[in-house]
Protein backbone atom coordinates (compact mmCIF):
# COMPACT_ATOMS: atom_id res chain seq x y z
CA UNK A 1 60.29 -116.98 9.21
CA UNK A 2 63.72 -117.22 8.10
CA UNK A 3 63.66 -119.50 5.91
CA UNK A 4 60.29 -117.66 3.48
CA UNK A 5 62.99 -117.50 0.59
CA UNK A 6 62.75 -120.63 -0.21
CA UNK A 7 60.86 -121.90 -3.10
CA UNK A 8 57.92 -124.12 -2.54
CA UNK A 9 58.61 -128.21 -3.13
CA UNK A 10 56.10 -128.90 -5.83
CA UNK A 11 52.78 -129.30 -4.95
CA UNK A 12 50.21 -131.54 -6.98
CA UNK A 13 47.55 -129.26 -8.51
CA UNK A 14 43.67 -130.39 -8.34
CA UNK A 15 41.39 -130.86 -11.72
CA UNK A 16 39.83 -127.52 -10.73
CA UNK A 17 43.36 -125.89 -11.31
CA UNK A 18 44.07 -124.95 -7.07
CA UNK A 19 47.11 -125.83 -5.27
CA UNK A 20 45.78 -127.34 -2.00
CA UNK A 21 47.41 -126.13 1.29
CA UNK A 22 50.51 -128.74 2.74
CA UNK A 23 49.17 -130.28 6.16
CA UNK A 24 52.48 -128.34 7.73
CA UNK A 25 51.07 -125.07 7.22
CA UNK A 26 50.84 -123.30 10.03
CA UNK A 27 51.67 -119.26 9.42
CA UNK A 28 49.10 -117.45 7.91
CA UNK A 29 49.59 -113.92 7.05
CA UNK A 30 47.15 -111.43 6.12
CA UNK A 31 48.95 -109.26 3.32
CA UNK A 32 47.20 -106.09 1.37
CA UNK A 33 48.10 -104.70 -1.71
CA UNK A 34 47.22 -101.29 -2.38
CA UNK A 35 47.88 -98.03 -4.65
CA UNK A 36 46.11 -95.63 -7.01
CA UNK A 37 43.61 -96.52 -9.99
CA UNK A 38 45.00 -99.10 -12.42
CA UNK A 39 48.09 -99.35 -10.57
CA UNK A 40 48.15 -103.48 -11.32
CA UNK A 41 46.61 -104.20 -7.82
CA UNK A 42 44.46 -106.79 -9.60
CA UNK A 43 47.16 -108.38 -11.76
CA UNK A 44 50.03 -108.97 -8.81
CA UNK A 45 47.48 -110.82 -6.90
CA UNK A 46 46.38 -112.89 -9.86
CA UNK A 47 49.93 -113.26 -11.24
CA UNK A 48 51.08 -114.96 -7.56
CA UNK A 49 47.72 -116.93 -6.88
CA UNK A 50 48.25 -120.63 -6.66
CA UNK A 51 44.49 -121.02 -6.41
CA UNK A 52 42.06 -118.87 -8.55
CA UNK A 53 41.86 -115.32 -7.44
CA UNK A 54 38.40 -114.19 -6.66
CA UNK A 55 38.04 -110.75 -7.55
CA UNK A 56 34.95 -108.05 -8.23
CA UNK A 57 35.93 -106.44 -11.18
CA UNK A 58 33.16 -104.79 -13.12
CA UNK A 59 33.03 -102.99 -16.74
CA UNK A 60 33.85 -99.78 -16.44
CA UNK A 61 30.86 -98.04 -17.70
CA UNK A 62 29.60 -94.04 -18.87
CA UNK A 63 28.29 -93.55 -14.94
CA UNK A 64 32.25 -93.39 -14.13
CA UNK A 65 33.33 -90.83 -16.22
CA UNK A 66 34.08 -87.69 -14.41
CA UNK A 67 33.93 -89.46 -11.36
CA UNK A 68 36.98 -91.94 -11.37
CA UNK A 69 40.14 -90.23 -12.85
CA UNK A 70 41.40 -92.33 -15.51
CA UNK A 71 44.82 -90.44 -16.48
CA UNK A 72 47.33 -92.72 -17.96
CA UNK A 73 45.35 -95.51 -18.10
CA UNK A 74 42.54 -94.80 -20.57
CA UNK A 75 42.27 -98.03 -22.35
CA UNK A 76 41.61 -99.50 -18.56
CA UNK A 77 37.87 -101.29 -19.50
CA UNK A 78 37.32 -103.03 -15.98
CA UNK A 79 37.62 -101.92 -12.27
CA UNK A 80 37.76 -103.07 -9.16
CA UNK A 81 34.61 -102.54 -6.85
CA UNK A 82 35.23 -104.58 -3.29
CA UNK A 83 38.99 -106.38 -3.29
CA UNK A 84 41.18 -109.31 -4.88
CA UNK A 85 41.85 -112.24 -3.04
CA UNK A 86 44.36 -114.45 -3.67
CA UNK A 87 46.85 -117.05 -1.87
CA UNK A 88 50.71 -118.10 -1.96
CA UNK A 89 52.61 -120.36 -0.38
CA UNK A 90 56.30 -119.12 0.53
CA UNK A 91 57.21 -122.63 1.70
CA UNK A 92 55.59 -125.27 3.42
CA UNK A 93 54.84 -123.65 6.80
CA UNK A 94 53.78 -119.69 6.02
CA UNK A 95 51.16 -118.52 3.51
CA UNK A 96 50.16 -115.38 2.61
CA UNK A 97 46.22 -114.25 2.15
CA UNK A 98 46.45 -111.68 -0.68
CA UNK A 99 43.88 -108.88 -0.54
CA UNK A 100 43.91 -106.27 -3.43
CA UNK A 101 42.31 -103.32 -2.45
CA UNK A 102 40.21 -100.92 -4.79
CA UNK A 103 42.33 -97.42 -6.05
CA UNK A 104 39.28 -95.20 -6.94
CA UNK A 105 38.52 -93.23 -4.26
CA UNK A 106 35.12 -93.37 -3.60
CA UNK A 107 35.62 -97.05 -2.47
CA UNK A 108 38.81 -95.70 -0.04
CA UNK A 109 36.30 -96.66 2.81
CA UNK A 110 36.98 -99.75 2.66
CA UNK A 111 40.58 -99.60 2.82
CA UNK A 112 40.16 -99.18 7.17
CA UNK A 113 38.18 -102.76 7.04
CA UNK A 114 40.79 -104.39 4.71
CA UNK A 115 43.34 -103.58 7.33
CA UNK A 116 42.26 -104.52 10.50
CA UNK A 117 44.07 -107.93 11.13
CA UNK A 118 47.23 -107.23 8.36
CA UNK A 119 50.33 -107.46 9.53
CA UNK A 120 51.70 -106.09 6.07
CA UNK A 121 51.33 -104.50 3.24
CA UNK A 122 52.40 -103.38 -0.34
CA UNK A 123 52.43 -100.10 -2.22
CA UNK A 124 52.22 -100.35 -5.95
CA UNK A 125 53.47 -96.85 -7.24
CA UNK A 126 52.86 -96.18 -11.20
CA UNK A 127 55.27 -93.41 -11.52
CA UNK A 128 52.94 -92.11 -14.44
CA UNK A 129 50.77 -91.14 -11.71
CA UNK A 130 53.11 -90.31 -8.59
CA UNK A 131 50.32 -88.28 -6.70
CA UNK A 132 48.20 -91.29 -6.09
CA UNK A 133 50.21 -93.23 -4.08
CA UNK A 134 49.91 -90.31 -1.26
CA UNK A 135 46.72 -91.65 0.53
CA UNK A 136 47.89 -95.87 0.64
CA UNK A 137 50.65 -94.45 2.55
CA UNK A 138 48.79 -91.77 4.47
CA UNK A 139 46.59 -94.72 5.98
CA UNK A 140 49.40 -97.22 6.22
CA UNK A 141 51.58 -94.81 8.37
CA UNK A 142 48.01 -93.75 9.97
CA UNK A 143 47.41 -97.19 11.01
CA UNK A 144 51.20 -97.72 11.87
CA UNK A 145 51.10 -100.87 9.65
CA UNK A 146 54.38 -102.00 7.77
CA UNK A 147 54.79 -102.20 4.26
CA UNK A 148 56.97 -102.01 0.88
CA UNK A 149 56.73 -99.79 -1.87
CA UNK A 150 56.86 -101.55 -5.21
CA UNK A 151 57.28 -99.76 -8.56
CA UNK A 152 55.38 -101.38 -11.13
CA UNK A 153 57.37 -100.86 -14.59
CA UNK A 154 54.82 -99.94 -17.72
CA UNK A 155 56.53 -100.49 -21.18
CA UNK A 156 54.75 -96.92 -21.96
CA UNK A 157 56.68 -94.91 -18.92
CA UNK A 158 59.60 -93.28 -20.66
CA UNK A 159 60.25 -91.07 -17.81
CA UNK A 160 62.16 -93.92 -16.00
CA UNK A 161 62.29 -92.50 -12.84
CA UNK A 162 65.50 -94.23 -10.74
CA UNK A 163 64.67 -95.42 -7.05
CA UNK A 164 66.48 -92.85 -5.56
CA UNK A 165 64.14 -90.45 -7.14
CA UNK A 166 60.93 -92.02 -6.75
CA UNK A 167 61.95 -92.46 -2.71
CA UNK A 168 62.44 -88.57 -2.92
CA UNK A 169 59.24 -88.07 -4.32
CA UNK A 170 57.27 -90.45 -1.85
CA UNK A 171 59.45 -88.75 0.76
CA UNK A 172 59.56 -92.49 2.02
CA UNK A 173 62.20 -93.18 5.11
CA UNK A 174 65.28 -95.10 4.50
CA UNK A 175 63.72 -97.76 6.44
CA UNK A 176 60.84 -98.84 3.79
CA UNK A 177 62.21 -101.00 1.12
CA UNK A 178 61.86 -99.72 -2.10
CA UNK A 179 62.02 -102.08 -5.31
CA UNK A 180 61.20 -102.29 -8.92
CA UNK A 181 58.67 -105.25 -10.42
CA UNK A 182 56.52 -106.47 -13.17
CA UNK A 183 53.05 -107.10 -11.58
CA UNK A 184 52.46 -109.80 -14.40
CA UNK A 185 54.93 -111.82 -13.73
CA UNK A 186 55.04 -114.17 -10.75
CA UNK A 187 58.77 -114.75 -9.94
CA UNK A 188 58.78 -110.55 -9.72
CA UNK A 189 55.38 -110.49 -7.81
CA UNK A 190 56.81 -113.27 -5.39
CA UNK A 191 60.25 -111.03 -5.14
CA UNK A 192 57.74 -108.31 -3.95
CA UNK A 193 56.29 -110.60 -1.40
CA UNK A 194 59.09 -111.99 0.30
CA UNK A 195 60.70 -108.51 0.33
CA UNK A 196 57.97 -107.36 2.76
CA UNK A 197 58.14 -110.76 4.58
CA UNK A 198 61.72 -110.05 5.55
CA UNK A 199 61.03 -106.68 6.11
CA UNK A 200 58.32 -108.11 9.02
CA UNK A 201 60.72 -110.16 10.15
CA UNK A 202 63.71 -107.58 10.57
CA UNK A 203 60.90 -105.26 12.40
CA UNK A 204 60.07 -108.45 14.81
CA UNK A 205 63.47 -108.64 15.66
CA UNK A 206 64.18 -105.49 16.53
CA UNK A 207 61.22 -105.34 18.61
CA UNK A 208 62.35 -108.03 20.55
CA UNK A 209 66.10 -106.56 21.10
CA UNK A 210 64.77 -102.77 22.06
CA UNK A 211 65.29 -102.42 25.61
């Protein structure tokens, strides 16, 4: 698990566009990413997918209005209705299965299912919209399952919250990593990744020292 900085040797890609697992992979990891309403959920996992993300996003329709809270993100015109899945490979031996859960709330019932079996996950916080990264967190700490909280940068945020402020806000422990990224890029959605696989990993190892 030490080594899940290291880049990937290059694969070959198939005609259908999907990297095909190495024969030496042997860790799978079950890894969900969640957060409020238009957070970028969807566009993390399909920014880090090496093979093509399914997903269930719908158009956004009249029957939503008044029921989910668009906010910030008004010229949002799809949604998410079940999860994102995705895959990445962090080097030849571990891979992470990437399931994007839905922000609205009235699909929050599925968040229990989508974590039973993860052994991580990761917070996307918009800090347009600070308030909705409350109940990810809630049922994270509820369920006692690890995770990260990632900042997702929009070019249309001019409050520019600093770390040390947004950590204040979340009243997150000095214990979660806390980190800024661009969900469309992959080399900052991969950063995100491996930031909560060495977070695992320093929790793993201090479970095996405690007395």
């Amino acid at each position: 698990m030490g080594s899940a900085t290291s880049d990937p040797p290059s694969r070959t890609i198939t005609a259908s566009g999907r990297t095909p697992l190495t024969h030496a992979a042997e860790t799978g990891l079950k890894i969900v990413v969640v957060g409020g309403f238009g957070v970028g959920k969807t566009t993390l996992v399909r920014s880090v997918s090496e093979i093509r993300p399914l997903n269930t996003e719908e158009v956004m329709t009249q029957a939503g209005v008044g029921v989910d809270e668009t906010g910030e993100v008004t010229d949002k015109t799809t949604t998410t209705v079940a999860f994102d899945f995705g895959r990445i490979s962090l080097n030849d031996r571990m891979v992470l299965y990437l399931f994007g859960a839905p922000g609205q709330e009235r699909f929050w019932f599925l968040w229990d299912r989508l974590f039973s079996g993860t052994l991580g996950a990761v917070v996307l916080v918009d800090t347009r919209r600070m308030d909705d990264s409350w109940y990810a967190i809630d049922r994270l700490e509820h369920h006692r399952t690890p995770f990260v909280v990632a900042v997702n940068r929009f070019d249309d945020d001019r409050a520019r919250h600093s770390l040390d402020e947004i950590r204040q806000a979340l009243a997150l422990s000095g214990d979660v990593p806390l980190i800024d990224c661009d969900a469309r890029v992959r080399t900052s959605g991969k950063h995100v990744l491996v930031t909560l696989v060495d977070h695992l990993y320093r929790l793993a190892l201090a479970q095996e020292s405690a007395p």
